[in-house]
C-alpha atoms as a PDB file:
ATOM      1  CA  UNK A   1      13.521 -16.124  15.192  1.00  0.00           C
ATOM      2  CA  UNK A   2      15.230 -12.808  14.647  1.00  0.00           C
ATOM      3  CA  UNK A   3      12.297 -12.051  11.889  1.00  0.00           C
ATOM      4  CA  UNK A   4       9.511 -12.828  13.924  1.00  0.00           C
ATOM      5  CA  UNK A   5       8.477  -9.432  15.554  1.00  0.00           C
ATOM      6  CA  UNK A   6       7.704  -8.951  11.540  1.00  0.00           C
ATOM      7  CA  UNK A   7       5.015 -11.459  11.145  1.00  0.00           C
ATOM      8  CA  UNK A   8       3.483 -10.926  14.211  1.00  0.00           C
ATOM      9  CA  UNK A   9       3.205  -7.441  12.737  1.00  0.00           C
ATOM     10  CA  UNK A  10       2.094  -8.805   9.358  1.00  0.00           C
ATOM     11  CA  UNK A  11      -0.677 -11.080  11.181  1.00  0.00           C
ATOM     12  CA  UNK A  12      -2.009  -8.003  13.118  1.00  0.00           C
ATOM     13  CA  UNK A  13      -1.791  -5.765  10.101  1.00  0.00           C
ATOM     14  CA  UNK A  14      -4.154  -8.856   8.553  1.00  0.00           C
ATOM     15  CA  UNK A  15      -6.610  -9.217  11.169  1.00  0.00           C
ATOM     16  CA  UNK A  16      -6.666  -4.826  10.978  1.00  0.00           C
ATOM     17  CA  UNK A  17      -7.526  -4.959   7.465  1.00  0.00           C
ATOM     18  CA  UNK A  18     -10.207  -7.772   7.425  1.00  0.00           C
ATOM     19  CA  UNK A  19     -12.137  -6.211  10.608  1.00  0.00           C
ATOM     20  CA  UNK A  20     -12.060  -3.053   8.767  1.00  0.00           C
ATOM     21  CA  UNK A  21     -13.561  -4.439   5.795  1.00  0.00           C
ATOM     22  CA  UNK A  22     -10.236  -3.252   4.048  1.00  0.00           C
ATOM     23  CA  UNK A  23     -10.210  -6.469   2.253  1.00  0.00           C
ATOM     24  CA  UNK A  24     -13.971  -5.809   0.498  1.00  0.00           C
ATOM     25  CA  UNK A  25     -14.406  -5.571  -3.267  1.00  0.00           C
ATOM     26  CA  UNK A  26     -17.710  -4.046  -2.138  1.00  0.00           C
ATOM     27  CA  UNK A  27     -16.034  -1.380  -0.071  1.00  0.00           C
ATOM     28  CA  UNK A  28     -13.736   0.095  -3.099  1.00  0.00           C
ATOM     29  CA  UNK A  29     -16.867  -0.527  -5.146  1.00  0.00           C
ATOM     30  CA  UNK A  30     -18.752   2.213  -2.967  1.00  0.00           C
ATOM     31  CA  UNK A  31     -15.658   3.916  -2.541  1.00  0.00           C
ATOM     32  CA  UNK A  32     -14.901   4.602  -6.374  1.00  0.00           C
ATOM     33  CA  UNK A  33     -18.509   5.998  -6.691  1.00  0.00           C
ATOM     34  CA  UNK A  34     -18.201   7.894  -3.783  1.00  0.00           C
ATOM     35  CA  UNK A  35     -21.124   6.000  -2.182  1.00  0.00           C
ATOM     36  CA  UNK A  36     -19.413   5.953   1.437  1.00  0.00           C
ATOM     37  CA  UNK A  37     -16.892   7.614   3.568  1.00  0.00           C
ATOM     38  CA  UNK A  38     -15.470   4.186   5.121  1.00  0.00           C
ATOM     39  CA  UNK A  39     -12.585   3.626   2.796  1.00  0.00           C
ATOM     40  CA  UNK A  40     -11.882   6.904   2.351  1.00  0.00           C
ATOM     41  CA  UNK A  41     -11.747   7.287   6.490  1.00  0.00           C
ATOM     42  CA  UNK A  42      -9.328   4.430   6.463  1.00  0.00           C
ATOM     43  CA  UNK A  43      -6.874   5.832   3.680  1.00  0.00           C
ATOM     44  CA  UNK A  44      -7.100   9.027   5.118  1.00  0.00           C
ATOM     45  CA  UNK A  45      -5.792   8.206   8.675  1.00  0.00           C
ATOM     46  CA  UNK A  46      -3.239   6.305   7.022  1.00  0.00           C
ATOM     47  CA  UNK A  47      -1.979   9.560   5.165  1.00  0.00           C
ATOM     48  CA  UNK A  48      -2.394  11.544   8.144  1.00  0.00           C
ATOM     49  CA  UNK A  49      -0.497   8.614  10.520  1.00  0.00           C
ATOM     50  CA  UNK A  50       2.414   8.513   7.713  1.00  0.00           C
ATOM     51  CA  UNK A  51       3.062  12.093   7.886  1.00  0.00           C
ATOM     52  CA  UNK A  52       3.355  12.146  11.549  1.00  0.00           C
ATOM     53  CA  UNK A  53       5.958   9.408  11.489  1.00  0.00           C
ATOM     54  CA  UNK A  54       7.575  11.061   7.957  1.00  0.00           C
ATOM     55  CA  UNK A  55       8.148  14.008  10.857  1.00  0.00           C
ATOM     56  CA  UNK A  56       9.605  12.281  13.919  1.00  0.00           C
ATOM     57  CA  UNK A  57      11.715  10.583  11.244  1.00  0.00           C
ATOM     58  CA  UNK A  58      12.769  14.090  10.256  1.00  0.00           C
ATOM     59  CA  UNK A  59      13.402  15.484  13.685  1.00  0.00           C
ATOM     60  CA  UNK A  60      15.322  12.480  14.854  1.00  0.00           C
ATOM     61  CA  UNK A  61      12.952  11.480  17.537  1.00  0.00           C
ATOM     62  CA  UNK A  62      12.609   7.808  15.435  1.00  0.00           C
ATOM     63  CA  UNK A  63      15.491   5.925  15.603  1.00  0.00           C
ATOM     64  CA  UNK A  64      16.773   2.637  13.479  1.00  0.00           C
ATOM     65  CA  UNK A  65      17.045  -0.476  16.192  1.00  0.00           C
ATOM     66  CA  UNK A  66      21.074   0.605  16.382  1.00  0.00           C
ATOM     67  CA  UNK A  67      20.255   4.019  17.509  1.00  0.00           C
ATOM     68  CA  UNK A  68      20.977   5.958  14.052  1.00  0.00           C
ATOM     69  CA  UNK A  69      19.045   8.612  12.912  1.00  0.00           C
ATOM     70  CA  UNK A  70      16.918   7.562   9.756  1.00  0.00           C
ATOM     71  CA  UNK A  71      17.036  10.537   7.325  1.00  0.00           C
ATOM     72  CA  UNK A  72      14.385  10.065   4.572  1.00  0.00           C
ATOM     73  CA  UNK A  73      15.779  10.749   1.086  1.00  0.00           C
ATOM     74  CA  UNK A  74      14.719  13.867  -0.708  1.00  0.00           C
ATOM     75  CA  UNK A  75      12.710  12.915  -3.765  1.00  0.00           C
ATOM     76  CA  UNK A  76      12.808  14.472  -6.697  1.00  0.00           C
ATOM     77  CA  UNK A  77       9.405  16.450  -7.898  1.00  0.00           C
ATOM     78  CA  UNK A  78       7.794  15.401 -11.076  1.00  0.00           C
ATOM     79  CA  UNK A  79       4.247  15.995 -12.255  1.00  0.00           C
ATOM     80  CA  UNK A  80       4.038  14.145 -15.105  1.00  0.00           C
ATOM     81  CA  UNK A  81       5.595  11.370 -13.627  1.00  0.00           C
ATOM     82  CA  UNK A  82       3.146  11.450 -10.517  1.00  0.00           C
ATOM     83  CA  UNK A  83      -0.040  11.826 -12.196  1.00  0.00           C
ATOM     84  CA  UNK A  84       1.289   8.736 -14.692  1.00  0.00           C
ATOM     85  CA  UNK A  85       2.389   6.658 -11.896  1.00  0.00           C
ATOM     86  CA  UNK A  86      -0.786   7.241  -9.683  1.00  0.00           C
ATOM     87  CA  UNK A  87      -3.387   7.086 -12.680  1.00  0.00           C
ATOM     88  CA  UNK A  88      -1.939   3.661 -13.772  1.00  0.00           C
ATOM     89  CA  UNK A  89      -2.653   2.880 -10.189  1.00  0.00           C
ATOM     90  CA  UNK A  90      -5.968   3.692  -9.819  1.00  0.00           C
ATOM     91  CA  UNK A  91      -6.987   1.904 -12.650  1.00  0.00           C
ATOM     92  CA  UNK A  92      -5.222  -0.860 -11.805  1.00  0.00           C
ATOM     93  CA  UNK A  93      -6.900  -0.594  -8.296  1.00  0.00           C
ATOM     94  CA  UNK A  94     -10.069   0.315  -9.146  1.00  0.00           C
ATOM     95  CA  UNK A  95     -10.210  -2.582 -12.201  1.00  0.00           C
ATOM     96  CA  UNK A  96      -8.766  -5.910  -9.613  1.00  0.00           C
ATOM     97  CA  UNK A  97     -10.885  -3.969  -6.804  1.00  0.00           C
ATOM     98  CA  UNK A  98      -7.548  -4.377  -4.318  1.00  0.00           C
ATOM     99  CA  UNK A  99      -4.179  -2.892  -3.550  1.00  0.00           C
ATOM    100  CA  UNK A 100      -1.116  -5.369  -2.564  1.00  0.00           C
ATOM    101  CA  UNK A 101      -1.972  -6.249   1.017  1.00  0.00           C
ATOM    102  CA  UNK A 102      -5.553  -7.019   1.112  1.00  0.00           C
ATOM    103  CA  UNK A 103      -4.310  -9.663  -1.756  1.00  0.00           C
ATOM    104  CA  UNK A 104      -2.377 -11.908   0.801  1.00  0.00           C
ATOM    105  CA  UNK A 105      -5.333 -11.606   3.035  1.00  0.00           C
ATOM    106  CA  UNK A 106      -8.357 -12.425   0.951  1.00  0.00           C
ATOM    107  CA  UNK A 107      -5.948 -15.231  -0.081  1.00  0.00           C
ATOM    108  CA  UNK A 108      -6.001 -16.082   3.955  1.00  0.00           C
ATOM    109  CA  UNK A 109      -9.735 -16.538   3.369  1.00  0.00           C
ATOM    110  CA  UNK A 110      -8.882 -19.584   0.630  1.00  0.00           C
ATOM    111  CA  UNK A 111     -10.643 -16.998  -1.811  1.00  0.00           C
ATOM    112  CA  UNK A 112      -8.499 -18.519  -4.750  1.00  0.00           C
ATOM    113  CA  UNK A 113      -9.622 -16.567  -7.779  1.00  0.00           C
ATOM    114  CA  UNK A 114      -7.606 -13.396  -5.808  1.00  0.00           C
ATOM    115  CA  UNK A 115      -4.547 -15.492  -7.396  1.00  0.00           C
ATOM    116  CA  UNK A 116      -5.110 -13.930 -10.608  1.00  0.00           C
ATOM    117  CA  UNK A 117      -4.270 -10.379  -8.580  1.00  0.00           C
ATOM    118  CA  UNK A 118      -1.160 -11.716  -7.430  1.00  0.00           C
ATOM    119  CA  UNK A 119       0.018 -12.638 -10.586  1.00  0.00           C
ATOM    120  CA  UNK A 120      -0.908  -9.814 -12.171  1.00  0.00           C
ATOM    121  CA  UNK A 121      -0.014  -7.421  -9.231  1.00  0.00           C
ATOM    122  CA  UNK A 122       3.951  -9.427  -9.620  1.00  0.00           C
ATOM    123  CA  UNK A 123       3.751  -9.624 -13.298  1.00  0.00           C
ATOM    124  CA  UNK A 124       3.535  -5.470 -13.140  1.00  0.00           C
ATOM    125  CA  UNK A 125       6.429  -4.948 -10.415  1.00  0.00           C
ATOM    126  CA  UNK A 126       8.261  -7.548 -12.897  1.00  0.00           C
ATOM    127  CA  UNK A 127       7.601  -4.837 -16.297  1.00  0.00           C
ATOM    128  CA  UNK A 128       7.519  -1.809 -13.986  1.00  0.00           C
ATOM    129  CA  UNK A 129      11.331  -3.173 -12.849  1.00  0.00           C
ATOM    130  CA  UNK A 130      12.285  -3.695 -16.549  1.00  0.00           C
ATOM    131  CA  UNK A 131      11.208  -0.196 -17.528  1.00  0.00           C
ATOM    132  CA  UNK A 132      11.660   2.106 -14.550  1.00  0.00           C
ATOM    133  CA  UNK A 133      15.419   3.174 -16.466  1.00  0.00           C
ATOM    134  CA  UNK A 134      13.386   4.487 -18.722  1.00  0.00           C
ATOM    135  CA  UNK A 135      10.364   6.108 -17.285  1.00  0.00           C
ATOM    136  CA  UNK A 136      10.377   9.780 -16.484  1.00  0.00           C
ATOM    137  CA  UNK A 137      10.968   9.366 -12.969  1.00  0.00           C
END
């Protein structure tokens, strides 16, 4: 009962994505070949929402549900490691044509073949857990 503010969260966060056509292989299609603005509107406003919030985290005016001040951790600046981490990715993103969360929701739709992204999607946490010790990160 305690968890369930979190999946009414995770339903609306669902219904957000499909009305937005979040969940479209057609959408990162046109998006990768810079064929339309719509995903690129969507990911934007998600950066710029995120960095707001990132802010009132960092001036204490967001507060955990026991009234502490949440103080993001400094990270630690790496170039190769970024442009590694966020070309692996892409491709990965722009090869399965979706990112984690539109997988649980085109698997809402009984789409089934979208179960070869989740295993594939787990399979890479799985390595990317075995190998993080030794990544240049």
């Amino acid at each position: 009962m305690k968890n369930i503010k979190f999946l009414i969260l995770g339903i609306f966060f669902a219904i957000v994505l499909s009305k937005t056509e979040a969940i479209s292989w057609y959408r990162f299609y046109e998006m990768f070949r810079f064929q339309s603005f719509h995903m690129f509107g969507i990911i934007g406003g998600a950066v710029v929402i995120s960095a707001i919030i990132m802010q009132l985290f960092k001036s204490g005016k967001i507060k955990d549900i026991n009234g502490n001040k949440i103080v993001p951790k400094p990270k630690k600046k790496g170039f190769i490691s970024t442009i590694l981490g966020g070309t692996l990715f892409g491709l990965g993103w722009g090869i399965s044509g979706a990112c984690a969360a539109p997988i649980f929701v085109i698997l809402g739709f009984k789409f089934l073949p979208a179960l070869i992204l989740l295993v594939g999607a787990l399979l890479g946490a799985f390595l990317y857990g075995i190998i993080s010790r030794k990544l240049p990160n």
